[in-house]
C-alpha atoms as a PDB file:
ATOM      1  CA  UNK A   1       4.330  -4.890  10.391  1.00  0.00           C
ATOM      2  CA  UNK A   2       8.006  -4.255   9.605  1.00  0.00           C
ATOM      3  CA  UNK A   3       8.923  -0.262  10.989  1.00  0.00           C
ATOM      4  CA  UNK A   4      12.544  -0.001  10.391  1.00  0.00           C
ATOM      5  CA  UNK A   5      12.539   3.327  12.469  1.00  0.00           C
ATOM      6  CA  UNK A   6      10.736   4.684  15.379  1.00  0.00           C
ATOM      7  CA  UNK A   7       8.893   7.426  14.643  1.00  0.00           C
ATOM      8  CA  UNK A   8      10.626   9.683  17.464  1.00  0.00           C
ATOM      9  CA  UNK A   9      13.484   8.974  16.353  1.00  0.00           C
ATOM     10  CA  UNK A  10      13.805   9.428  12.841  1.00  0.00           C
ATOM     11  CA  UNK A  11      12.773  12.464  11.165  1.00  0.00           C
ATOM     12  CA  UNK A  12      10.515  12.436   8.076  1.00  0.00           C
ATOM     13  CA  UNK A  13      10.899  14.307   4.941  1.00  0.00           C
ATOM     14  CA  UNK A  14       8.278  16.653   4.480  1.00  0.00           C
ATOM     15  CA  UNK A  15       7.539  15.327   1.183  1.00  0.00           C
ATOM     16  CA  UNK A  16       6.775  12.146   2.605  1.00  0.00           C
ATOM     17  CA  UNK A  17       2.730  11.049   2.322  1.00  0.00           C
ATOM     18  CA  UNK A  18       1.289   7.870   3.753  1.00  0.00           C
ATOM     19  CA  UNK A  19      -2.093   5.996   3.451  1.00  0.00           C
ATOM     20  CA  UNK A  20      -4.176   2.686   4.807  1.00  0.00           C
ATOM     21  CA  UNK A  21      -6.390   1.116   2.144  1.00  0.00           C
ATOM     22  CA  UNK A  22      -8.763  -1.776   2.342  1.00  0.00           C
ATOM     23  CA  UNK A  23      -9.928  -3.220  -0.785  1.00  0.00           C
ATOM     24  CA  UNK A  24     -12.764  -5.069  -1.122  1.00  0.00           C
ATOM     25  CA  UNK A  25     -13.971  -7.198  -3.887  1.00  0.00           C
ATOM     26  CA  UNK A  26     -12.359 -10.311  -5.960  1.00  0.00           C
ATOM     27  CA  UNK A  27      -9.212 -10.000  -4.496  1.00  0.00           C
ATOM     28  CA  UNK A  28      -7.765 -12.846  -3.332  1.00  0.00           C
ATOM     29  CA  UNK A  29      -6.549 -15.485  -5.144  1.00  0.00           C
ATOM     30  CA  UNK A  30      -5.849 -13.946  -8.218  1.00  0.00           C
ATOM     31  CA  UNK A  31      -2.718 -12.304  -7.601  1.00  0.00           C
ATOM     32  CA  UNK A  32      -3.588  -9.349  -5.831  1.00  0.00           C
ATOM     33  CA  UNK A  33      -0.940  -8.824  -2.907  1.00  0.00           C
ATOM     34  CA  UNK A  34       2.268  -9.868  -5.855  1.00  0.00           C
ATOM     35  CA  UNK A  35       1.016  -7.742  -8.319  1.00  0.00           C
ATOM     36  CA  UNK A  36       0.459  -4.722  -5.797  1.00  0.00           C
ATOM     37  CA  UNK A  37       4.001  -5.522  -4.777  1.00  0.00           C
ATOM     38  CA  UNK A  38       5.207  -4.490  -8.010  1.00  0.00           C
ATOM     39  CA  UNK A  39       3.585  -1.417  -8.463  1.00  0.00           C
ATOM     40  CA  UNK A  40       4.360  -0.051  -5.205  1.00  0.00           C
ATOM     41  CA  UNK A  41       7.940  -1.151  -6.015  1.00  0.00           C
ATOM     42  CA  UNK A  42       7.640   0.458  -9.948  1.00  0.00           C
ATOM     43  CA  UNK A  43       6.516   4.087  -8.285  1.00  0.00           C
ATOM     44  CA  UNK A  44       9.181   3.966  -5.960  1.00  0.00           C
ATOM     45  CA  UNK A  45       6.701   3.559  -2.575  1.00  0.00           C
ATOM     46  CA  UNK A  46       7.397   1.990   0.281  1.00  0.00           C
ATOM     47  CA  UNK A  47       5.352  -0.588   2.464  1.00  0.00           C
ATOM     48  CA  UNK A  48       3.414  -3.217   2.855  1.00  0.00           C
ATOM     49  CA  UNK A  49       0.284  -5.395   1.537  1.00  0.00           C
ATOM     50  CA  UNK A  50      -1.680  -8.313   2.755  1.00  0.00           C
ATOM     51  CA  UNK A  51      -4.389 -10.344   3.229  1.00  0.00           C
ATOM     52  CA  UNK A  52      -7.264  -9.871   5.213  1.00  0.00           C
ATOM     53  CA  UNK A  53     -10.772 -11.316   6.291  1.00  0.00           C
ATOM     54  CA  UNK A  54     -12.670  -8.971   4.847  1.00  0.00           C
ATOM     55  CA  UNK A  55     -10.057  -8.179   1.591  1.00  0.00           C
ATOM     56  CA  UNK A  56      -7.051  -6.313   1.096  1.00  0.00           C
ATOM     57  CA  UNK A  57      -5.240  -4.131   3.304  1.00  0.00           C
ATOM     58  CA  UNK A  58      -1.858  -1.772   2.079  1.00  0.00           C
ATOM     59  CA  UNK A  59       0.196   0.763   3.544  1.00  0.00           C
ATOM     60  CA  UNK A  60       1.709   2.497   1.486  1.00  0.00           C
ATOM     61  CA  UNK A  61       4.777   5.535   1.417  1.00  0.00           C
ATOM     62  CA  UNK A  62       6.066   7.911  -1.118  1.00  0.00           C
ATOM     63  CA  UNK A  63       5.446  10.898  -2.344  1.00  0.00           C
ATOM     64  CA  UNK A  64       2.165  12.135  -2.758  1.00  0.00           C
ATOM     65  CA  UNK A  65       1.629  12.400  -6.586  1.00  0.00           C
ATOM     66  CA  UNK A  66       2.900   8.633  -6.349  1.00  0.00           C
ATOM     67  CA  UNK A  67       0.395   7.478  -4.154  1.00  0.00           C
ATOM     68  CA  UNK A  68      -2.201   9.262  -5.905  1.00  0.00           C
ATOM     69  CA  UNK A  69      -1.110   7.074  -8.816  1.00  0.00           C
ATOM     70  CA  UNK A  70      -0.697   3.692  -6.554  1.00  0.00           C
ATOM     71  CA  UNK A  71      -4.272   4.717  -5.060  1.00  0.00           C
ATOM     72  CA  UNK A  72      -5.756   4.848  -9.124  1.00  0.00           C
ATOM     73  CA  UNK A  73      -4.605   1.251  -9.734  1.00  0.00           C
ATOM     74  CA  UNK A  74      -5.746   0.182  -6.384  1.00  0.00           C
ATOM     75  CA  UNK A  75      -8.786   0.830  -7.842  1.00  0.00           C
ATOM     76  CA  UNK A  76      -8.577  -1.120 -10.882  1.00  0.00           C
ATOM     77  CA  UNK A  77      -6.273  -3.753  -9.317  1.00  0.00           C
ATOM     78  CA  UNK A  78      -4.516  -6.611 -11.662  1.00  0.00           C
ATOM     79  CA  UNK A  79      -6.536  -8.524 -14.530  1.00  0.00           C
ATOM     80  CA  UNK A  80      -8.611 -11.234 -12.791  1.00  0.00           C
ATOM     81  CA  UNK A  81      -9.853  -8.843  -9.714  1.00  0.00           C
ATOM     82  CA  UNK A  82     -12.559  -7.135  -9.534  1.00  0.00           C
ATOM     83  CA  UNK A  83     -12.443  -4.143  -6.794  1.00  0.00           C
ATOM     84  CA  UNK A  84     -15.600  -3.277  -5.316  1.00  0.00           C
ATOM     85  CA  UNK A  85     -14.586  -0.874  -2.756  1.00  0.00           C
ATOM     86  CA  UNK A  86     -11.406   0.625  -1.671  1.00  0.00           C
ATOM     87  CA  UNK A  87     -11.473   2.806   1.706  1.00  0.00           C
ATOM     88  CA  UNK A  88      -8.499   4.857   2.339  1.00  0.00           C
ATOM     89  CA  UNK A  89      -7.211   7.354   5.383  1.00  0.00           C
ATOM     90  CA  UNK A  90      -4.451   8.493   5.966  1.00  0.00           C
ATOM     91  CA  UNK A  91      -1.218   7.411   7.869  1.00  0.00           C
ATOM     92  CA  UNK A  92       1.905   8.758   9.266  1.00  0.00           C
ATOM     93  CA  UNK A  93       4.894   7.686   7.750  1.00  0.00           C
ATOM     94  CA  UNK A  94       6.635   4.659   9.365  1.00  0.00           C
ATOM     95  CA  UNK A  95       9.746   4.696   7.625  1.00  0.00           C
ATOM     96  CA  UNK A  96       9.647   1.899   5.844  1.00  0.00           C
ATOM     97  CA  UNK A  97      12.887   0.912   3.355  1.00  0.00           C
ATOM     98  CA  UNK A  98      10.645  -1.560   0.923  1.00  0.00           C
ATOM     99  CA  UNK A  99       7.297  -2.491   0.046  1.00  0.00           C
ATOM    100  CA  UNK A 100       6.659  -6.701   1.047  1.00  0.00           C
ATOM    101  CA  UNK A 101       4.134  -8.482   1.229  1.00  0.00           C
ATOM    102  CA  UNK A 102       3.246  -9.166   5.158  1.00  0.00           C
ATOM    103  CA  UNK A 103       2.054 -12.873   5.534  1.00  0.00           C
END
């Protein structure tokens, strides 16, 4: 994972959500982790995505109406997946500058 920033010391605006999601399902191999990418990056959010054994996983940034929104099509995911679970908690903000795609 990429944290720009500790977390002691660099303070975090107050407006500033995070989350962890798995996503289970069809997703991998049809574009999952690039099209997340872009989302995350069209809502303004900031983290990361990859690949997993069992899925999915994301960490995302941003503020909270913005994640609710990232969290919706997390649920749907990009034509060609099919999501059959997504479990989310939440995170402290790492204060990351981007959202990538961790390999």
């Amino acid at each position: 994972m990429r944290k720009i920033d500790s977390d002691e010391n660099r303070p975090h605006d107050a407006e500033t959500a995070a989350f962890i999601a798995l996503i289970q399902g069809r997703v991998q191999g049809v574009g999952f982790r690039y099209s997340c990418r872009l989302e995350a990056r069209r809502l303004g959010l900031n983290g990361w995505v990859r690949n997993t054994g069992g899925g999915v996983e994301v960490q995302a940034e941003g503020s909270r109406k913005k994640l609710d929104l990232f969290l919706e099509w997390l649920r749907r995911g990009p034509p060609g997946a099919r999501v059959d679970s997504v479990h989310c908690k939440t995170a402290v903000p790492a204060g990351y500058r981007n959202f990538v795609i961790e390999m």
